[in-house]
Protein backbone atom coordinates (compact mmCIF):
# COMPACT_ATOMS: atom_id res chain seq x y z
CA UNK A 1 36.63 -49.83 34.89
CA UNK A 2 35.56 -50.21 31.18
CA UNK A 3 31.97 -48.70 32.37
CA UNK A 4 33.54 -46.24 34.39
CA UNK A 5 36.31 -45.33 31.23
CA UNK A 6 32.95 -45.22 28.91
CA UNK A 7 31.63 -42.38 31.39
CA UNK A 8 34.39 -39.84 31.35
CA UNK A 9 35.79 -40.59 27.86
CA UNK A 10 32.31 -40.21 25.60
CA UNK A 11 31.80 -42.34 22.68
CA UNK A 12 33.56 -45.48 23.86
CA UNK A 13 32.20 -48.53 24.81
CA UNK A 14 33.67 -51.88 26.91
CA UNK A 15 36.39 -53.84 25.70
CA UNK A 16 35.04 -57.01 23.79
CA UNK A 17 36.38 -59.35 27.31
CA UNK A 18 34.67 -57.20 29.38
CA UNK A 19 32.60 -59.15 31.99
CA UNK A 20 28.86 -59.14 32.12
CA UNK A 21 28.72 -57.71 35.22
CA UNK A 22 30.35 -55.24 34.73
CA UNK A 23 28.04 -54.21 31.79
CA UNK A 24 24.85 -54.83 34.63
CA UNK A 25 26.96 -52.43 36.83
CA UNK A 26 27.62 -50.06 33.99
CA UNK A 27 23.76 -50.18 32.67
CA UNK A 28 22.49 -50.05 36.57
CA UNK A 29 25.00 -46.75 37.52
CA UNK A 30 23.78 -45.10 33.77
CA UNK A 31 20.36 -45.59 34.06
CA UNK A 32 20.36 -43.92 37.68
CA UNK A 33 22.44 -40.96 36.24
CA UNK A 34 20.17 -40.52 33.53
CA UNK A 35 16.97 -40.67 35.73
CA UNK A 36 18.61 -38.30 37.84
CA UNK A 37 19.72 -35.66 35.51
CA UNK A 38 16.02 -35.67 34.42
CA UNK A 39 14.18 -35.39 37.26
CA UNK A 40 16.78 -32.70 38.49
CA UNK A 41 15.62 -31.32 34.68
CA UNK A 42 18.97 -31.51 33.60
CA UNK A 43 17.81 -32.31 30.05
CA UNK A 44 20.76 -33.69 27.53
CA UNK A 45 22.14 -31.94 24.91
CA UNK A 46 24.41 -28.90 23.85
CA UNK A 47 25.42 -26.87 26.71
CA UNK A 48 24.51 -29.06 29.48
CA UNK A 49 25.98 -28.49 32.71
CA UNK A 50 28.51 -30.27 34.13
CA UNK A 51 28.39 -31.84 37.57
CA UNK A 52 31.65 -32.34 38.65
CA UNK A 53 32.28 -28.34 37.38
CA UNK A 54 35.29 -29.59 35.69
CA UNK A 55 35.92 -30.90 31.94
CA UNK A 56 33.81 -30.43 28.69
CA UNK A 57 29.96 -30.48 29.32
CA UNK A 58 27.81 -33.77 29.07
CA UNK A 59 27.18 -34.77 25.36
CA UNK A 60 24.15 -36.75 24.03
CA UNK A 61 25.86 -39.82 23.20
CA UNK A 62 27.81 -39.74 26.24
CA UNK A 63 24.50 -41.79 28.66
CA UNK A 64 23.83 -43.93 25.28
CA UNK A 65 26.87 -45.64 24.97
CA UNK A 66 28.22 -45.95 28.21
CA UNK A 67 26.75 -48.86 28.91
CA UNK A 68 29.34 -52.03 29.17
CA UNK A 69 28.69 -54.52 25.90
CA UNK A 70 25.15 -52.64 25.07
CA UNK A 71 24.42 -51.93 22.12
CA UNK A 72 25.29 -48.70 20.26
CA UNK A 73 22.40 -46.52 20.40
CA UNK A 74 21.47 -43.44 17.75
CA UNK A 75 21.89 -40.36 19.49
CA UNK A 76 19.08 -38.14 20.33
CA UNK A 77 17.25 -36.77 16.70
CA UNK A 78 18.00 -32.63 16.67
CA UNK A 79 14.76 -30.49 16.74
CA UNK A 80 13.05 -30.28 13.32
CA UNK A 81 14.34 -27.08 12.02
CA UNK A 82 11.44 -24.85 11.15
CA UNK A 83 10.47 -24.09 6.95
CA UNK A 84 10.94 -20.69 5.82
CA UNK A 85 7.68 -20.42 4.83
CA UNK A 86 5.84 -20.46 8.58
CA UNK A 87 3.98 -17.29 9.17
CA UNK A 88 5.75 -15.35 11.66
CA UNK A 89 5.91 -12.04 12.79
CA UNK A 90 9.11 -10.20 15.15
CA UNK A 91 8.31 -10.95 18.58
CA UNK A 92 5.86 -13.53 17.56
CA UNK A 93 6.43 -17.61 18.11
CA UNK A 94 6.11 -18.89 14.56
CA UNK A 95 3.44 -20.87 13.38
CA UNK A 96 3.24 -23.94 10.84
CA UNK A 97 2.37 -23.06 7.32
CA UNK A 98 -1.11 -23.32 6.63
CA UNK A 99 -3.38 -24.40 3.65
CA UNK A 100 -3.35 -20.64 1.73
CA UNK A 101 -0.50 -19.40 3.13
CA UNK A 102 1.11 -19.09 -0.29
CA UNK A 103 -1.87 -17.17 -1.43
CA UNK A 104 -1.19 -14.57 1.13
CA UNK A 105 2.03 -14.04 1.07
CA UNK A 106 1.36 -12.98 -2.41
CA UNK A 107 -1.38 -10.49 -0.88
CA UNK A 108 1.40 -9.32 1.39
CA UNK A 109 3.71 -9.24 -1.33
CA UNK A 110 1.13 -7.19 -3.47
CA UNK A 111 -0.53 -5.33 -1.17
CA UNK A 112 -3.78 -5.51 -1.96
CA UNK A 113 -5.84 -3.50 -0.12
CA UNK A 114 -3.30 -0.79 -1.34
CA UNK A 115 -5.19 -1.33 -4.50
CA UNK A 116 -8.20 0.83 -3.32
CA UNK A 117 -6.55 3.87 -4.02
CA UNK A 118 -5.40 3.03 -7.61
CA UNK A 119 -8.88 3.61 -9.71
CA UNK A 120 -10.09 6.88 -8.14
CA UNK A 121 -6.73 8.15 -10.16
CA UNK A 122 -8.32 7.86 -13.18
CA UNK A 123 -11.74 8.35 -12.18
CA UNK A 124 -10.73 11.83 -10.79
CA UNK A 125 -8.71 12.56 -14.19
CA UNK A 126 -11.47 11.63 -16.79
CA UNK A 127 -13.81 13.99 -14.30
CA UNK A 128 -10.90 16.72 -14.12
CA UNK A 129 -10.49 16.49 -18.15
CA UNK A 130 -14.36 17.49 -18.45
CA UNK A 131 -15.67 13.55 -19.61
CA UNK A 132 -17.80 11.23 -18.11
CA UNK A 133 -16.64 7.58 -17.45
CA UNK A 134 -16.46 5.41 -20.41
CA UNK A 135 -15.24 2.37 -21.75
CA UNK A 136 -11.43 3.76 -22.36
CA UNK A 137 -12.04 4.97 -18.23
CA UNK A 138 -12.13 0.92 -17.53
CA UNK A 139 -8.93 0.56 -19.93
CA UNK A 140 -7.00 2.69 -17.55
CA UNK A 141 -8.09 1.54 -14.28
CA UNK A 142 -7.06 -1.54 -15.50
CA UNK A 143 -3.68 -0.01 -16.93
CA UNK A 144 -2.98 1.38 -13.33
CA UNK A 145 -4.20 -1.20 -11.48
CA UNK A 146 -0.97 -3.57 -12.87
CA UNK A 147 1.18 -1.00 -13.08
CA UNK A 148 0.43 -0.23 -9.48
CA UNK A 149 1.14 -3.86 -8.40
CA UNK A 150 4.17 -4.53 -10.79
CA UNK A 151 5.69 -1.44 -8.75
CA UNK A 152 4.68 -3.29 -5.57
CA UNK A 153 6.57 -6.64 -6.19
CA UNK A 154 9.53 -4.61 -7.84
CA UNK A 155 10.02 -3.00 -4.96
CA UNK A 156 10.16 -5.89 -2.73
CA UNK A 157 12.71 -7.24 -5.27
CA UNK A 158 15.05 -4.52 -4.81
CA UNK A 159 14.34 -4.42 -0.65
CA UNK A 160 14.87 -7.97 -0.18
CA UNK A 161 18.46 -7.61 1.63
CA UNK A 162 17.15 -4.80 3.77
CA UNK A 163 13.90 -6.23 4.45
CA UNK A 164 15.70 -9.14 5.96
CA UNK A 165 17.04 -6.96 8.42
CA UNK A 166 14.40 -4.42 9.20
CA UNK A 167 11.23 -6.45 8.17
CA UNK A 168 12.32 -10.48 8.15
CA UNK A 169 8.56 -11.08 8.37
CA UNK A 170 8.15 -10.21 4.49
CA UNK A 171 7.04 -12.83 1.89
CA UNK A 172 10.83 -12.66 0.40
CA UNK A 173 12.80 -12.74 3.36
CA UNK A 174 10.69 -15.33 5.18
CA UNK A 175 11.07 -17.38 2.23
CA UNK A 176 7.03 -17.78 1.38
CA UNK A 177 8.13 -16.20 -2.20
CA UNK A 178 10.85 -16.93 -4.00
CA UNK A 179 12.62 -13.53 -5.30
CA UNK A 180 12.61 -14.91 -9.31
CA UNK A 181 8.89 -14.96 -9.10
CA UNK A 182 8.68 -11.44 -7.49
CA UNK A 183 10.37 -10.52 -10.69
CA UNK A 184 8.60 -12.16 -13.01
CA UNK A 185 5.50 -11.06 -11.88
CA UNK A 186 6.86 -7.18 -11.81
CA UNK A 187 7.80 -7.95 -15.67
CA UNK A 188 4.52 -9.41 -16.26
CA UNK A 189 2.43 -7.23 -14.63
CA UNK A 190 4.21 -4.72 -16.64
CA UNK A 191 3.36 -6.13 -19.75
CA UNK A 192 -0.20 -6.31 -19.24
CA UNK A 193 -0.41 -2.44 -18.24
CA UNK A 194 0.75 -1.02 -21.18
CA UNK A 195 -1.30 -3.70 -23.14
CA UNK A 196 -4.52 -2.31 -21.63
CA UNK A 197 -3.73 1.11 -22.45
CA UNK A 198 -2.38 0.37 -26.06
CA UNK A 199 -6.04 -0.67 -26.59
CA UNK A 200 -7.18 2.39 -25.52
CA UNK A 201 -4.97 4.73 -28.21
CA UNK A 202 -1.63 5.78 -28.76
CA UNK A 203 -1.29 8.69 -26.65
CA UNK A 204 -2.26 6.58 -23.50
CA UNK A 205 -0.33 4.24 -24.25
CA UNK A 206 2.25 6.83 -24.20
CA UNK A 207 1.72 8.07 -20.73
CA UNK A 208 1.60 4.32 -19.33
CA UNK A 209 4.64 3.97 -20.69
CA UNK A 210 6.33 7.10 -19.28
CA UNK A 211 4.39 5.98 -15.86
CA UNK A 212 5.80 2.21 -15.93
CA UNK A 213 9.61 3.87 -16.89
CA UNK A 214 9.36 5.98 -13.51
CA UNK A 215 8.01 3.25 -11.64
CA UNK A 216 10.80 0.93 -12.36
CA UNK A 217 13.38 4.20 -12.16
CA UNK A 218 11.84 4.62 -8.67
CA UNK A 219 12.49 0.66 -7.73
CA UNK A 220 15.83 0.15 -9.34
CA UNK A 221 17.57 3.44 -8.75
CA UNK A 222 15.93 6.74 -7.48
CA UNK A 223 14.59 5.43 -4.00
CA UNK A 224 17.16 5.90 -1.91
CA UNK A 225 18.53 8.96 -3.76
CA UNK A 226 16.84 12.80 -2.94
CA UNK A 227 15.24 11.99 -5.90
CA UNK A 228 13.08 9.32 -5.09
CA UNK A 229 9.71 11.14 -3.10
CA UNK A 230 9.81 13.03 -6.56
CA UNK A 231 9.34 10.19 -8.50
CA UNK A 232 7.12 8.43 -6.73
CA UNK A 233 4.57 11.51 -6.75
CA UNK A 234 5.32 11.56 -10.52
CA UNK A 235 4.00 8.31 -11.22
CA UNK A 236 0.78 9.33 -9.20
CA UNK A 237 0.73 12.31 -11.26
CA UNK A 238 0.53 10.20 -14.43
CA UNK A 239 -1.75 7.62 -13.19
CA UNK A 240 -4.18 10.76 -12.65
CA UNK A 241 -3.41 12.15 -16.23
CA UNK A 242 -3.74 8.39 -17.87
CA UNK A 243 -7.53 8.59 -16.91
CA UNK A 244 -7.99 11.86 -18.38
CA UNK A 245 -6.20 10.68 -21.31
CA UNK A 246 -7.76 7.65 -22.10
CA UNK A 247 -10.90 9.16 -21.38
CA UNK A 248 -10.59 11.62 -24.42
CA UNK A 249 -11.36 14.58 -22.29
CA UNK A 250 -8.68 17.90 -22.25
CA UNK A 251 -5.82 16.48 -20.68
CA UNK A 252 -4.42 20.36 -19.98
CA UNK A 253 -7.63 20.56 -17.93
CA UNK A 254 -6.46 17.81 -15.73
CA UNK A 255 -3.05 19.00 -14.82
CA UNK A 256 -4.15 21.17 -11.83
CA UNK A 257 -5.64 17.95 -10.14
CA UNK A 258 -2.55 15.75 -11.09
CA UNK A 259 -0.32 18.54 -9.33
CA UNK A 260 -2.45 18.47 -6.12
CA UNK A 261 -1.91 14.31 -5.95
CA UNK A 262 1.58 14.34 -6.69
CA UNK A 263 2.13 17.25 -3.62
CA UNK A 264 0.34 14.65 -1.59
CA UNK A 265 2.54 11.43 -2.47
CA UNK A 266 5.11 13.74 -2.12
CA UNK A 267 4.96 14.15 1.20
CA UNK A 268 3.64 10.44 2.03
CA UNK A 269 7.25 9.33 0.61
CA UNK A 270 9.32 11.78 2.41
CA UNK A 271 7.78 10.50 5.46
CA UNK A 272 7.67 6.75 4.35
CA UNK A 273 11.97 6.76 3.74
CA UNK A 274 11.91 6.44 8.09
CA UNK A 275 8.78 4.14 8.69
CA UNK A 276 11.42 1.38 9.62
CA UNK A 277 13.79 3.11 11.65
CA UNK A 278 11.84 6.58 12.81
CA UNK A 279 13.49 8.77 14.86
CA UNK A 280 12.74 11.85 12.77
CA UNK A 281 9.79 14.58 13.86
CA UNK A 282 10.29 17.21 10.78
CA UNK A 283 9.01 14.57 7.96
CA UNK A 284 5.69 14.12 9.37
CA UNK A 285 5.35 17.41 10.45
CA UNK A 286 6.29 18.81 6.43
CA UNK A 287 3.66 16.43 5.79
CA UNK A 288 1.17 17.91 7.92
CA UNK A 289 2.11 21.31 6.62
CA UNK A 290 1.78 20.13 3.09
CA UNK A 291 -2.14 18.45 4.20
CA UNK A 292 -2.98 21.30 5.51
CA UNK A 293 -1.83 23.32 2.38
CA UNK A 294 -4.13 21.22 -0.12
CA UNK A 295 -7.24 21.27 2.50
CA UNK A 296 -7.16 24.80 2.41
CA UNK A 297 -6.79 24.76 -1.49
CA UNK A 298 -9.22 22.44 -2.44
CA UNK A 299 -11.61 24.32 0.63
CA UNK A 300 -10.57 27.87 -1.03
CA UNK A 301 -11.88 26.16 -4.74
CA UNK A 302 -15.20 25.59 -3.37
CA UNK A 303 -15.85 28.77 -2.01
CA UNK A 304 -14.85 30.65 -5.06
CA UNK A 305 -16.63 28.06 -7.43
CA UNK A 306 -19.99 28.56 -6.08
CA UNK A 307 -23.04 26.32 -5.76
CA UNK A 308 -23.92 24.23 -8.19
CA UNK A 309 -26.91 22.09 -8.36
CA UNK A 310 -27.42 18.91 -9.73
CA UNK A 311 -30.50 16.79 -10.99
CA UNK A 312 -29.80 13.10 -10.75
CA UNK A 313 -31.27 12.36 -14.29
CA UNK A 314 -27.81 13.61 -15.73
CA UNK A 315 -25.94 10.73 -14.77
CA UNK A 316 -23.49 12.29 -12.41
CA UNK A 317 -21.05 14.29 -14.94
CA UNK A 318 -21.59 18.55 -14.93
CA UNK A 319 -18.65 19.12 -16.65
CA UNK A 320 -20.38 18.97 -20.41
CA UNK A 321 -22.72 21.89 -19.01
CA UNK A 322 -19.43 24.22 -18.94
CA UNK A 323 -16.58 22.62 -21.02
CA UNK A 324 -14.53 25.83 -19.62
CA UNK A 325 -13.77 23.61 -16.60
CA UNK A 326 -14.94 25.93 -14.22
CA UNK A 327 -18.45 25.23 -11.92
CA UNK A 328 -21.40 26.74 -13.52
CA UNK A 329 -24.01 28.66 -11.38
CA UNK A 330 -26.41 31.03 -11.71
CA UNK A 331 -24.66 34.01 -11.63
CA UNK A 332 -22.54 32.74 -14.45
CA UNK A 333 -25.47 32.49 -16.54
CA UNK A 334 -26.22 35.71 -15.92
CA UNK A 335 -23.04 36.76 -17.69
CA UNK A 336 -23.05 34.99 -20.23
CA UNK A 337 -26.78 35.55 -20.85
CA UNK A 338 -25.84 39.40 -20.72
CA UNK A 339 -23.25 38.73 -23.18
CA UNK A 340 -25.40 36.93 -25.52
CA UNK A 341 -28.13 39.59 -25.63
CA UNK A 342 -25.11 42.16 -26.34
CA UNK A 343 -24.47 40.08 -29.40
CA UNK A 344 -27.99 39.95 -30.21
CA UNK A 345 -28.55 43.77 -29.76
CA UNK A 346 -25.90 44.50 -32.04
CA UNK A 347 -26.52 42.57 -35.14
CA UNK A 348 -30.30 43.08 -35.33
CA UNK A 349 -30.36 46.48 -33.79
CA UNK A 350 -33.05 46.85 -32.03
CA UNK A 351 -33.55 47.47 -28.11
CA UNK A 352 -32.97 43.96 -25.93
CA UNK A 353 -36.93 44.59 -24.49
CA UNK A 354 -37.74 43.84 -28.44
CA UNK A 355 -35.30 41.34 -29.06
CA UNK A 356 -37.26 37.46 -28.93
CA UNK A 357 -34.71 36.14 -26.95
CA UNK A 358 -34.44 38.19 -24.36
CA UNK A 359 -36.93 36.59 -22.15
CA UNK A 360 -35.06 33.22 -22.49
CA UNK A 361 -31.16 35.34 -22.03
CA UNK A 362 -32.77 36.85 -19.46
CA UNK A 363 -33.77 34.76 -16.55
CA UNK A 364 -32.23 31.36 -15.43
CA UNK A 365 -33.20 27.68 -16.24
CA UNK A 366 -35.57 26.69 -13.34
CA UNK A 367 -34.26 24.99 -10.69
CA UNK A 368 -34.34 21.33 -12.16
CA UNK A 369 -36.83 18.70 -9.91
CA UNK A 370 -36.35 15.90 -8.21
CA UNK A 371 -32.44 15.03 -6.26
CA UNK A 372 -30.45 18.23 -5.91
CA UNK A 373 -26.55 17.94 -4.71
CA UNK A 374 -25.00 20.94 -3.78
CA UNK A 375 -21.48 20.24 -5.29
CA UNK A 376 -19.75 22.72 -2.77
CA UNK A 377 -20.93 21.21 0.54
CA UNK A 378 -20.11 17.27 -0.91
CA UNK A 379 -16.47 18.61 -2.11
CA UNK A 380 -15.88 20.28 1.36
CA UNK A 381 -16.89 16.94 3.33
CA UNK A 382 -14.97 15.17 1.03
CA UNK A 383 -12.30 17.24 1.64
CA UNK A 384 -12.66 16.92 5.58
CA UNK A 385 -12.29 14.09 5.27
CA UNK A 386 -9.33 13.84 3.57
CA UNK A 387 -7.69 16.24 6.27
CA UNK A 388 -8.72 13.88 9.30
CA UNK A 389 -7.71 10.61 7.49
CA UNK A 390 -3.90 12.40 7.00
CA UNK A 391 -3.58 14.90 8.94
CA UNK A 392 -4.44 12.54 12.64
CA UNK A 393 -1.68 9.96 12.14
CA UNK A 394 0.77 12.29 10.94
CA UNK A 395 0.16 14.61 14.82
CA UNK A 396 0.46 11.01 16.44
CA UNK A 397 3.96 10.92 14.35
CA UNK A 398 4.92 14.29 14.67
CA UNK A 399 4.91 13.80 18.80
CA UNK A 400 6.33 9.99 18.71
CA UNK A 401 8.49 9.48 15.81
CA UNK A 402 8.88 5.49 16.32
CA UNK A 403 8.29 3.00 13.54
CA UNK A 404 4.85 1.88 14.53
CA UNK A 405 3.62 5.52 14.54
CA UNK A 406 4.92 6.27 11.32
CA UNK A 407 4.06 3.52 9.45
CA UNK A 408 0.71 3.97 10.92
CA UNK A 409 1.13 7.50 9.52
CA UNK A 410 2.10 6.45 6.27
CA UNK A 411 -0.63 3.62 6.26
CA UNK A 412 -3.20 6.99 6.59
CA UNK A 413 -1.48 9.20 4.02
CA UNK A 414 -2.23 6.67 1.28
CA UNK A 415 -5.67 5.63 2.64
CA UNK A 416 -6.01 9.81 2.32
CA UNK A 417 -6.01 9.29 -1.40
CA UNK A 418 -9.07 8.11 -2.01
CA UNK A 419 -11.35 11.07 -0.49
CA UNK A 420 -8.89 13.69 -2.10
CA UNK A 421 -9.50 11.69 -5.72
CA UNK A 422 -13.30 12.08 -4.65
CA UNK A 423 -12.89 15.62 -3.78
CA UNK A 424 -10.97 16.67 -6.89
CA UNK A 425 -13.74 14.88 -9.19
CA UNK A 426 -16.58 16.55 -7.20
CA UNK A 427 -15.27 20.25 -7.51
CA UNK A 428 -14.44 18.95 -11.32
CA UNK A 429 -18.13 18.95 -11.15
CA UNK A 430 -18.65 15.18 -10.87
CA UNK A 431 -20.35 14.52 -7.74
CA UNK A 432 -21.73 10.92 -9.12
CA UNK A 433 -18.02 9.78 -9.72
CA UNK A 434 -16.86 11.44 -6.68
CA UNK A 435 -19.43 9.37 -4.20
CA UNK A 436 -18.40 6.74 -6.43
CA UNK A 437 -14.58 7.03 -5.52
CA UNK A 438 -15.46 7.88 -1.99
CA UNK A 439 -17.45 4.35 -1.86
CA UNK A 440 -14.02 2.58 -1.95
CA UNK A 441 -12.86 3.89 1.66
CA UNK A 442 -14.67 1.59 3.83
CA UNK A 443 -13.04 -1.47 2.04
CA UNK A 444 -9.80 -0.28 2.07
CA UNK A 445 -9.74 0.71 5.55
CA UNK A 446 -11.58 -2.56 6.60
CA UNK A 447 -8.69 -4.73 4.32
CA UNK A 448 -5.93 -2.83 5.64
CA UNK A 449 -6.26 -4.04 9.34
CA UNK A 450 -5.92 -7.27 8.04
CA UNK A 451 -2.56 -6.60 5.56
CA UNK A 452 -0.37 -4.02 5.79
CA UNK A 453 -0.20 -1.59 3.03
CA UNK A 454 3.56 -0.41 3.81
């Protein structure tokens, strides 16, 4: 009976008179319960089924100890819980934490391969402010580059309680980074941005600053406000203008080509505010207005600006043959060669067909030898290119609005960036910096498959 009372009353053993038999009879009648249950797979543990379809379910301890004058035994160890820190995705069965897994949720966390679009910003400014890339060009990249990623782990910061519930997969809410180093690393990053560009003068130092004070506006407090796409293609803006800045060209010369970046990040953030949720067809189809827009722009520039050839003993930078900013061709040195002999004609007075330079005003520079680039054709493929790389993903988003489509979508818009930076430094007339720039697509599209850069 003290077997039998151990059985329906878990946790209690035999009475300390109980006879051994009774124990034998008790260990016998467990043991044959216990094989039964598993062999029927009737595994113990929480939420076990109960036989008799009456009473509380089966517990663990309840086959361990009811066993007359045995011994107590531990009950069953629970399931190692699994660290926060395993790789896992949503619909995905984790997997232990491997040797550089802390390394890469800092590449998550970052987004590198996000980072491919960050120096063509400044390479595209110091062409669109009429200079060639220098030393002070390198100060910037470098400027941007941290500014870039400080914005990056800031915004993960400030996303961490959403991003548990939309995106639990992230290095913060999975745990593989703790949200005081995300911080620190935003502050630090920081730091070393505006230090870069202090060393190349004052005034860039100025514009980093402005650009860091709307990238942590945009983090802390304009994202989720109507403000926020706005800011966000402010700081590209700047990060365009920081190049040209740095690089001592004419900043006023640069603005047009920081306007045409910001339009674009623009519309890449109105469409990124729905990449988790979707469910919205008019943001990716504003953005595919707003591509289409710019390709015809930059596409109307070219035609109007003419051919324009190149010799590759230059060095890649046209924009010190015609410091107006505009593309110089041979029918613009026909103008101004016209206008030259008008000034000689009137202060020596005498007939242009007497004047010694009038041969020389006259006719054009031969064409120079060697490598020619016809600036027009490279900014037009360039600028092809750009349309397919945006425009494609945003259709695909524009007909399915669902999360994976538009953060595919998104993932394209900023990937877009770099052959619209190489486009705006070759109609700049800077067809070296703008294959350059272009150079950087492959890797970023290759890096991308392998981390996300939204």
């Amino acid at each position: 009976m003290s077997g039998l009372r151990g059985l329906i009353r878990p946790g209690r053993g035999t009475a300390s008179g109980a006879s051994g038999a009774s124990g034998v009879r008790g260990a016998s009648g467990a043991g044959g319960v216990s094989g039964w249950r598993e062999r029927l797979g009737w595994a113990a543990g929480p939420g076990t089924p109960n036989r008799s379809g009456t009473g509380t379910p089966r517990q663990p301890e309840a086959v361990a100890v009811a066993v007359a004058g045995a011994p107590h035994q531990p009950a069953a160890a629970a399931p190692a819980r699994e660290p926060a820190g395993w790789d896992a995705k949503p619909g995905q069965r984790p997997r232990p934490r491997a040797a550089g897994a802390g390394l890469r949720a800092w590449v998550e966390l970052l987004r590198l391969p996000a980072l491919f679009t960050v120096p063509g910003d400044a390479l595209a400014g110091a062409a669109a402010a009429g200079v060639r890339p220098n030393p002070r060009t390198l100060l910037a990249i470098g400027s941007s580059l941290c500014l870039y990623e400080a914005g990056m782990a800031l915004n993960d910061w400030a996303d961490r309680a959403e991003d548990a519930v939309d995106r639990p997969h992230r290095p913060l809410p999975s745990g593989r980074v703790k949200p005081a180093a995300a911080l620190a690393a935003a502050g630090g990053l920081t730091l070393a941005g505006l230090a870069l560009a202090s060393r190349a003068g004052r005034r860039p130092l100025a514009v980093a600053g402005a650009l860091a004070a709307t990238v942590w506006s945009y983090d802390l407090v304009l994202k989720r406000t109507p403000a926020g796409p706005l800011a966000m293609a402010a700081a590209r803006g700047l990060d365009l203008l920081l190049g040209g800045v740095a690089s001592g060209g004419d900043t006023h010369k640069a603005v047009p080509s920081a306007l045409t970046l910001a339009t674009h990040t623009l519309a890449v953030t109105t469409v990124s505010r729905h990449e988790t949720q979707g469910g919205s067809p008019w943001a990716p189809l504003t953005a595919l207005a707003t591509t289409t827009a710019l390709t015809w722009s930059l596409t109307r520039a070219d035609r109007a600006g003419g051919d324009l050839s190149h010799d590759d003993r230059t060095g890649g930078d046209l924009s010190r043959a015609d410091r107006t900013g505009g593309h110089l061709s041979y029918d613009s040195y026909d103008a101004r060669a016209r206008d030259d002999l008008t000034s000689v004609t009137q202060a020596s007075g005498r007939p242009p067909e007497h004047g010694p330079t009038a041969p020389s005003l006259w006719h054009p520079p031969p064409r120079p030898r060697g490598v020619t680039l016809d600036i027009a054709t490279l900014s037009g493929a360039l600028t092809t290119l750009y349309a397919v790389t945006s425009a494609r993903p945003l259709f695909h988003a524009a007909l399915n609005p669902s999360p994976p489509l538009t953060q595919r979508a998104v993932g394209g818009g900023i990937r877009a960036m770099i052959p619209l930076q190489a486009a705006l430094a070759a109609r700049s007339g800077a067809p070296v910096t703008a294959l350059l720039t272009a150079a950087l697509a492959p890797a970023a599209r290759r890096f991308s498959r392998k981390v996300s850069v939204t």
